[in-house]
Protein backbone atom coordinates (compact mmCIF):
# COMPACT_ATOMS: atom_id res chain seq x y z
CA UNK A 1 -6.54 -23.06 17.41
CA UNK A 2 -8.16 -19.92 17.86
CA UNK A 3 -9.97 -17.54 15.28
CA UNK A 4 -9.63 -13.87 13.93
CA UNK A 5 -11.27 -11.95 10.99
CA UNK A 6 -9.34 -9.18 9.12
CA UNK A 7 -11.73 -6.31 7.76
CA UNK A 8 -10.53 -2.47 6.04
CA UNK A 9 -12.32 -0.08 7.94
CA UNK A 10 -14.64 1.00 5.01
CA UNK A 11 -17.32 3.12 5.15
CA UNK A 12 -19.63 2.66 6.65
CA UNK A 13 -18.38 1.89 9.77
CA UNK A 14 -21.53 0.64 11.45
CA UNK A 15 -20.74 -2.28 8.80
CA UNK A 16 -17.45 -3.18 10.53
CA UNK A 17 -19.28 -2.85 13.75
CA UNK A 18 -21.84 -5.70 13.05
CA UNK A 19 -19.47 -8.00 10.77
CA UNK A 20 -17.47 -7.65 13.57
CA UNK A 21 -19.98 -8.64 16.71
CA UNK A 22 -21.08 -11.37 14.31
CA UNK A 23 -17.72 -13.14 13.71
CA UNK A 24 -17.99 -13.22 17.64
CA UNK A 25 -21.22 -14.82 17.69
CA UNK A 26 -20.00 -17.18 15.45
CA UNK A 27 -16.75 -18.21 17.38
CA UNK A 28 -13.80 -15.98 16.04
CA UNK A 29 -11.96 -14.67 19.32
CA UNK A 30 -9.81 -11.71 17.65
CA UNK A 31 -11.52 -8.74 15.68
CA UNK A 32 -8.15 -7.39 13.40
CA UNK A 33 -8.86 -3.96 11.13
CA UNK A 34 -5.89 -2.52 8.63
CA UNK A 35 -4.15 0.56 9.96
CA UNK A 36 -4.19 3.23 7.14
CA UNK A 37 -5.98 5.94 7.98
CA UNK A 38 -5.78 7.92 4.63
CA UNK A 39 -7.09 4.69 2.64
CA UNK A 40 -9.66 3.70 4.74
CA UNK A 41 -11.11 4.98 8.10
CA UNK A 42 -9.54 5.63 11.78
CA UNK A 43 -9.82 2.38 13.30
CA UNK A 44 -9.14 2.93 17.05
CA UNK A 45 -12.16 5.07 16.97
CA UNK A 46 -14.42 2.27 15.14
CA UNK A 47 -12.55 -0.34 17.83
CA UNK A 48 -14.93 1.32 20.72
CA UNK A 49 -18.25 0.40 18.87
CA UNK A 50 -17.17 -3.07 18.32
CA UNK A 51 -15.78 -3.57 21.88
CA UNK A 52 -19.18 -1.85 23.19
CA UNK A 53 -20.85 -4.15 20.90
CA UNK A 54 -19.28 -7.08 21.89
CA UNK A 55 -18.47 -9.30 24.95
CA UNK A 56 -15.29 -10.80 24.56
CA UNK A 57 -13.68 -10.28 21.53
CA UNK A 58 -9.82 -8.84 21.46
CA UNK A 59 -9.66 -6.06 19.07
CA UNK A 60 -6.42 -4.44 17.18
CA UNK A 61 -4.65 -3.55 13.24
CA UNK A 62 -3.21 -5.76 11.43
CA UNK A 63 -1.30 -3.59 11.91
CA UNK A 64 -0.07 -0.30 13.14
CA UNK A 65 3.07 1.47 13.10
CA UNK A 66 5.50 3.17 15.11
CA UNK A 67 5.47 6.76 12.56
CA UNK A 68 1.69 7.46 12.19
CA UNK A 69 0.82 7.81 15.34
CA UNK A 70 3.15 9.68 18.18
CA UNK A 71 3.94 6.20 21.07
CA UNK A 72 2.24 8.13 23.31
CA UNK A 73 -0.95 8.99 21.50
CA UNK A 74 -0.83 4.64 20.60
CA UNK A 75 -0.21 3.81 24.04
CA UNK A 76 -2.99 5.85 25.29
CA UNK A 77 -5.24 4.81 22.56
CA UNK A 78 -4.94 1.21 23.86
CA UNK A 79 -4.86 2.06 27.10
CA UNK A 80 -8.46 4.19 27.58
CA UNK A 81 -9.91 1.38 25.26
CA UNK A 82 -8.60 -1.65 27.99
CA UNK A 83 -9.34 0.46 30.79
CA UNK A 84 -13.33 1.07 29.51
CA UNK A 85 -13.47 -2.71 28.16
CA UNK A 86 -11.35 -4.37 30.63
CA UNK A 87 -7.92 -5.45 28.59
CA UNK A 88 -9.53 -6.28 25.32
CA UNK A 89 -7.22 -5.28 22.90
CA UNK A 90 -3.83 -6.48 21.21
CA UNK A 91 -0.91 -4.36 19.47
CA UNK A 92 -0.45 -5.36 16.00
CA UNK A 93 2.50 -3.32 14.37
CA UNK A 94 5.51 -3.52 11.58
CA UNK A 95 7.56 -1.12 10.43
CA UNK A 96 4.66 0.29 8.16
CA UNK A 97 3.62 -0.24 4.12
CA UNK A 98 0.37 1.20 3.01
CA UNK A 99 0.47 4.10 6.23
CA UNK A 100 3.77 5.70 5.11
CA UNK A 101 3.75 4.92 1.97
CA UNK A 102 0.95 7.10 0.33
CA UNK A 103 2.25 9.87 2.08
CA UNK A 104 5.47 9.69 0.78
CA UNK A 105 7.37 8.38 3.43
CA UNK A 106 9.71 5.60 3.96
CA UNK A 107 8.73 2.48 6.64
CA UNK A 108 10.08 3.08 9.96
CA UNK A 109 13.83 0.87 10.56
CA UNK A 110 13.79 -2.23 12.87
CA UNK A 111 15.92 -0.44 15.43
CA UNK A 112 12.43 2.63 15.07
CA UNK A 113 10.26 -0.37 16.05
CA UNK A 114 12.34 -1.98 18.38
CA UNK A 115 11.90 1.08 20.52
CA UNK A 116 8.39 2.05 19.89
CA UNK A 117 7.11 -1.45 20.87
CA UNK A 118 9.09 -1.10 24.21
CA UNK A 119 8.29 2.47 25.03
CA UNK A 120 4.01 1.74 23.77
CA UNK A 121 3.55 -1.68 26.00
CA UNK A 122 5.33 -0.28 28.80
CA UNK A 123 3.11 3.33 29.11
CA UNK A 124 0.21 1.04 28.06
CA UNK A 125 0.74 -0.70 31.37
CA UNK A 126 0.66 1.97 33.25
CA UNK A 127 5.01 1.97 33.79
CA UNK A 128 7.29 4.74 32.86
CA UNK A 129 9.63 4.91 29.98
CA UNK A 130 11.80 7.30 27.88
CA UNK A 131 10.02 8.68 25.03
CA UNK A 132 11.94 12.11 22.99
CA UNK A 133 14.37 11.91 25.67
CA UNK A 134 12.22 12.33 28.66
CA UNK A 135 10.74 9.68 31.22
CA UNK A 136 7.24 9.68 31.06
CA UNK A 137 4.36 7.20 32.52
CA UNK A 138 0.84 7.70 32.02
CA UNK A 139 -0.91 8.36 35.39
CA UNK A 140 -4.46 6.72 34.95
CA UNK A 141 -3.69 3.93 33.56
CA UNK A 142 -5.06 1.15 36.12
CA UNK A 143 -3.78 -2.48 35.87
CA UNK A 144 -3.32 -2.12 32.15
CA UNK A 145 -2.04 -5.05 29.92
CA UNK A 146 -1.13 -4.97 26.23
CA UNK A 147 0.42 -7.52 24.23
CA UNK A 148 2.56 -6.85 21.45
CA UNK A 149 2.31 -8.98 18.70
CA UNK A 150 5.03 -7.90 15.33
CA UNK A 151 4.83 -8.51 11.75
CA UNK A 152 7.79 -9.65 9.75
CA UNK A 153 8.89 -11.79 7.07
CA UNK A 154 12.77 -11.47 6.62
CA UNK A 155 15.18 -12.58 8.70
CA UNK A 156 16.31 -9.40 11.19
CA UNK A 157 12.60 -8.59 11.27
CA UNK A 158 11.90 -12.15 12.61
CA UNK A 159 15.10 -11.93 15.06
CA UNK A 160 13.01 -8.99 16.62
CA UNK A 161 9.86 -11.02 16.89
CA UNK A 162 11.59 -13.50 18.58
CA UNK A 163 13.40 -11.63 20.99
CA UNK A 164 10.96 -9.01 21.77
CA UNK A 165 7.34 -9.44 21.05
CA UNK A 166 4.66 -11.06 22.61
CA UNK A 167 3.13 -12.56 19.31
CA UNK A 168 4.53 -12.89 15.73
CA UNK A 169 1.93 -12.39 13.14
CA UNK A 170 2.77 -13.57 9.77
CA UNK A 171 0.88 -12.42 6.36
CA UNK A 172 0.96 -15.83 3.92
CA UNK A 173 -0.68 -19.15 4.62
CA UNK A 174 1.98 -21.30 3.09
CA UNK A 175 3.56 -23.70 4.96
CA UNK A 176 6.44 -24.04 3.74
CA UNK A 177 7.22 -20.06 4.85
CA UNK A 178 5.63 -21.08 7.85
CA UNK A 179 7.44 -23.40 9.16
CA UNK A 180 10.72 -21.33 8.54
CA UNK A 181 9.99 -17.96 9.69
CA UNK A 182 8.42 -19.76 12.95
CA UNK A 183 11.84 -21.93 13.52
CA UNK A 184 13.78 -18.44 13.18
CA UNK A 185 11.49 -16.60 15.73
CA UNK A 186 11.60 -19.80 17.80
CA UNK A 187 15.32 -19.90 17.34
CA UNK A 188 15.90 -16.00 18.39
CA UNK A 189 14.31 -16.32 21.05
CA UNK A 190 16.01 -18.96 22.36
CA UNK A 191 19.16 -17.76 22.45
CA UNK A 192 17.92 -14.87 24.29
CA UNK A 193 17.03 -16.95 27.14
CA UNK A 194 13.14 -16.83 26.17
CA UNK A 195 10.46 -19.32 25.97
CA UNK A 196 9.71 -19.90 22.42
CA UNK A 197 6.48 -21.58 22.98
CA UNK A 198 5.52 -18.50 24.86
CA UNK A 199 5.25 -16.75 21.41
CA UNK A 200 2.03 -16.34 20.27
CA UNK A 201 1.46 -17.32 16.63
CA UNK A 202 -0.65 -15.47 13.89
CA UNK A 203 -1.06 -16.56 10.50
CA UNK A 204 -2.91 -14.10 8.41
CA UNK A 205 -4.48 -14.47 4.82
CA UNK A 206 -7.54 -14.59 2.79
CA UNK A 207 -9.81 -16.88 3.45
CA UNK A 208 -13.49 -17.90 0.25
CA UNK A 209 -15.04 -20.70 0.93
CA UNK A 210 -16.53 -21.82 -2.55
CA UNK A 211 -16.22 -24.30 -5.53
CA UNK A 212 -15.76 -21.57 -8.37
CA UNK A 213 -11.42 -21.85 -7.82
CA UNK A 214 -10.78 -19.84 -11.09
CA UNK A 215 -13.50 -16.96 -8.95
CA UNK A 216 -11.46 -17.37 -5.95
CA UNK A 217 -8.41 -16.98 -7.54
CA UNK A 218 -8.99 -13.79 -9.20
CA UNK A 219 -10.43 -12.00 -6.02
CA UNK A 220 -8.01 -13.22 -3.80
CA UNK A 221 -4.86 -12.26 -5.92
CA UNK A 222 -4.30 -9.21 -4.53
CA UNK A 223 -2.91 -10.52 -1.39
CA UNK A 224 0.46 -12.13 -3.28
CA UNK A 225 0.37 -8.16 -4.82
CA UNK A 226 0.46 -7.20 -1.05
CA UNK A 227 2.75 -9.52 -0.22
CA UNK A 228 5.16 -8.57 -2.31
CA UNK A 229 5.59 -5.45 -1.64
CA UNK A 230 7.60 -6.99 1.53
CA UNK A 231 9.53 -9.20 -0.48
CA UNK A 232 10.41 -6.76 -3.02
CA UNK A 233 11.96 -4.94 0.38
CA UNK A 234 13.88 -8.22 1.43
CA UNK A 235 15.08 -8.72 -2.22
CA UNK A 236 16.87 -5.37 -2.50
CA UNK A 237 18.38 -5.79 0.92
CA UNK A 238 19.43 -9.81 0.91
CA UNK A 239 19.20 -10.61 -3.15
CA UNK A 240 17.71 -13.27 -4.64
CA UNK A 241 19.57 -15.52 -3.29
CA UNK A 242 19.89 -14.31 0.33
CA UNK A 243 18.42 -16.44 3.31
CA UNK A 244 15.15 -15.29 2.66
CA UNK A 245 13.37 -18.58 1.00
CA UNK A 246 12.25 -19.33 -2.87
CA UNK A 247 8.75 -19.23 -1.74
CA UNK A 248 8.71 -16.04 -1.45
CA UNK A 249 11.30 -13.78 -3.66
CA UNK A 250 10.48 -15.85 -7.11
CA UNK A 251 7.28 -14.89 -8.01
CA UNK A 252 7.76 -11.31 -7.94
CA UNK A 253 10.29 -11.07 -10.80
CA UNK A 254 7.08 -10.13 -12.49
CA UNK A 255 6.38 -7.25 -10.43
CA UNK A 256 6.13 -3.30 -12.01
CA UNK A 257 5.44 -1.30 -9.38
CA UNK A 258 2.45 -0.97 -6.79
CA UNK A 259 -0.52 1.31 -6.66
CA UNK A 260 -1.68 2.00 -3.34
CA UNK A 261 -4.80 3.19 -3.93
CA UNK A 262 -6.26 -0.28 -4.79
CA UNK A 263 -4.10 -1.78 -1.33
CA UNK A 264 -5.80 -4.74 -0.14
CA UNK A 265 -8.78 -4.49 -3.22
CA UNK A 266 -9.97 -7.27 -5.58
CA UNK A 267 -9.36 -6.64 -8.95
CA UNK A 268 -5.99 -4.82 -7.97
CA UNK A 269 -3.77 -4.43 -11.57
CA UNK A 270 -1.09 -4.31 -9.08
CA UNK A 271 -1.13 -7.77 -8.52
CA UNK A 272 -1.76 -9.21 -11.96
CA UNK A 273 1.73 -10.71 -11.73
CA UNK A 274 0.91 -13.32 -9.42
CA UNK A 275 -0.03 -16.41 -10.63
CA UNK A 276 -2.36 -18.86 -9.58
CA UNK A 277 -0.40 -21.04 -7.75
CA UNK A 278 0.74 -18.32 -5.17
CA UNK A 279 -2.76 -17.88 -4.59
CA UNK A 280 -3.37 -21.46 -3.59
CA UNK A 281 -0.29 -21.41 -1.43
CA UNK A 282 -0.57 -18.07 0.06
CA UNK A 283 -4.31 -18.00 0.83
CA UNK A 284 -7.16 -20.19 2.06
CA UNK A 285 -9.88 -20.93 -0.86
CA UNK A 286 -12.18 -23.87 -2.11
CA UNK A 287 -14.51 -25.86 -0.25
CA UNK A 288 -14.99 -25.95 3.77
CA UNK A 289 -13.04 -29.49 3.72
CA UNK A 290 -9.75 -27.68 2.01
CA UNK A 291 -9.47 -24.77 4.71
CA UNK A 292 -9.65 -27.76 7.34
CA UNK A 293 -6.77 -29.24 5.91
CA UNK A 294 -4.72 -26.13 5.74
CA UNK A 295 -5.70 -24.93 8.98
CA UNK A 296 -4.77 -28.51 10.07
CA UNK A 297 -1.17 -28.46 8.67
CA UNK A 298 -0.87 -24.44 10.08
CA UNK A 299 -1.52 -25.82 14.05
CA UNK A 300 0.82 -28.70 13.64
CA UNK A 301 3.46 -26.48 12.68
CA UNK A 302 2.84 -24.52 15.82
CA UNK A 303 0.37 -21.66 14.61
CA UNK A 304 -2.17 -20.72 17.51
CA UNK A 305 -4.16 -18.09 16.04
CA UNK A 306 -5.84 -18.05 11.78
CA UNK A 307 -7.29 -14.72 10.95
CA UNK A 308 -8.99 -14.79 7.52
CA UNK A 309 -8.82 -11.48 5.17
CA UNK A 310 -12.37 -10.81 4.62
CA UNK A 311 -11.55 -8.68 1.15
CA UNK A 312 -13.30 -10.32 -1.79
CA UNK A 313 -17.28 -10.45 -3.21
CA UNK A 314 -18.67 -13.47 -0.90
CA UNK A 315 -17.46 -12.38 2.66
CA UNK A 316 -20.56 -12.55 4.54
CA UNK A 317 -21.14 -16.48 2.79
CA UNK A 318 -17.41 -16.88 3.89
CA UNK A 319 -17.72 -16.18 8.20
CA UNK A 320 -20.78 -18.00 8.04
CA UNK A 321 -19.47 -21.09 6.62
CA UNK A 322 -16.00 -20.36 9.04
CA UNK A 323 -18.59 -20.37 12.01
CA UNK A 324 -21.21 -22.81 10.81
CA UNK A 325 -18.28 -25.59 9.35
CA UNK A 326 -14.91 -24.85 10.66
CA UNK A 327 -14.48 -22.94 14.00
């Protein structure tokens, strides 16, 4: 099992920087930042002070999206970073919440990321593709390699993953929605002639390590509030009872809307309809010994990467005890 931390680029950045180079000191491999430039800052430029900062550590969002950011300007991004830090970084991208979202836009459709992860890997690695109807190929780029690695929850989204990406990352520690969303992207690709166990696999979430649960609880609840913003998009295409599991479309019957400006915050109001036990299944919290356990059941269901949120008041106490007592 291998380790990533999850930060908002925040300012200051020189904060992200050193969190950053000292999550690799303490054994995390993967260095993930959200990709919402009007909420928090531009990460791709932050990425070059942590990779300058750093040795080895793979840096990308958690994640990007194909609308921002023209798939040239995102291939190229990657690119010049790999090609001044020698192939350090990772493509994280969805179809896009918090990005499009306060700008009044719609996420982009599957078929939208379908292409834009074909046409960004391939110009990332130096070969040429069809982007606005015209080949292009970016002419610098020197043994280039980028990995593509797709969030998704429902079940066309995890079809893609399965048959197209180099890593599925999903957002929710549960097991339960673990194990099913990993049999689907194991199953599509499969029947596209690919090597499931060639998938990379990302589970994502919160992570406070601590005794004070009710604490936990309450700074960790925005996640099910981010959550659902997904399912709340899977409900109004499949229903309620559609193939996406109980797990996840229940708890938001509660739900009254979402205010962006508190995305990814503790104390979001946004999320005050998720109740505690979401929290415990959706996110890591309690003592050292209980995020062993978790992490434990996570790998046997086939998950080779946790990266741990790092959005709540103890984060610094948090990595350390991750470094010190679990990685």
């Amino acid at each position: 099992m291998e380790f990533g931390v999850v930060l908002q680029t925040d300012p200051p950045a020189r904060d992200v920087v050193r969190l950053m180079a000292e999550a690799e000191e303490r054994g995390f491999r993967y260095g993930w930042t959200f990709d919402s430039c009007v909420l928090w800052q531009e990460p791709f430029v932050i990425y070059s002070q942590i990779l300058a900062q750093t040795s080895d550590l793979v840096v990308g969002p958690m994640v990007t999206n194909p609308s921002t950011r023209d798939w040239s300007v995102t291939a190229s991004l990657f690119a010049t970073l790999n090609d001044m830090y020698g192939n350090r970084t990772v493509c994280g991208i969805g179809r896009g919440d918090s990005a499009r979202r306060v700008i009044g836009q719609k996420p982009a459709s599957l078929a939208v990321l379908a292409e834009a992860m074909h046409v960004i890997r391939e110009l990332a690695e130096g070969r040429e593709a069809v982007l606005h109807g015209a080949p292009v190929r970016i002419p610098w780029v020197r043994e280039g390699r980028l990995e593509v690695w797709m969030a998704a929850y429902g079940p066309r989204a995890l079809r893609l993953v399965g048959e197209q990406a180099d890593g599925f990352i999903l957002q929710c520690a549960d097991p339960a929605i673990a194990r099913w969303t990993i049999e689907s992207v194991r199953a599509a690709a499969a029947a596209v002639g690919r090597d499931p166990g060639g998938i990379t696999v990302c589970v994502a979430a919160p992570a406070y390590v601590g005794d004070d649960l009710a604490h936990q609880r309450d700074q960790l609840r925005w996640f099910g509030g981010m959550v659902g913003n997904h399912v709340a998009d899977l409900v109004a295409r499949y229903g309620e009872s559609g193939p996406v599991p109980r797990e996840l479309t229940d708890y938001i019957r509660g739900r009254d809307g979402y205010d962006y400006s508190h995305h990814g915050k503790a104390g979001n109001r946004s999320a005050d309809f998720v109740p505690d036990e979401i929290v415990d299944r959706f996110c890591l919290l309690g003592p050292a010994a209980a995020h062993k356990d978790r992490i434990a059941e996570l790998a046997d269901l086939g998950v080779d990467q946790f990266a741990l949120y790092l959005m709540h008041d103890d984060k610094e106490a948090t990595l350390r005890a991750y470094g010190e007592r679990i990685v």
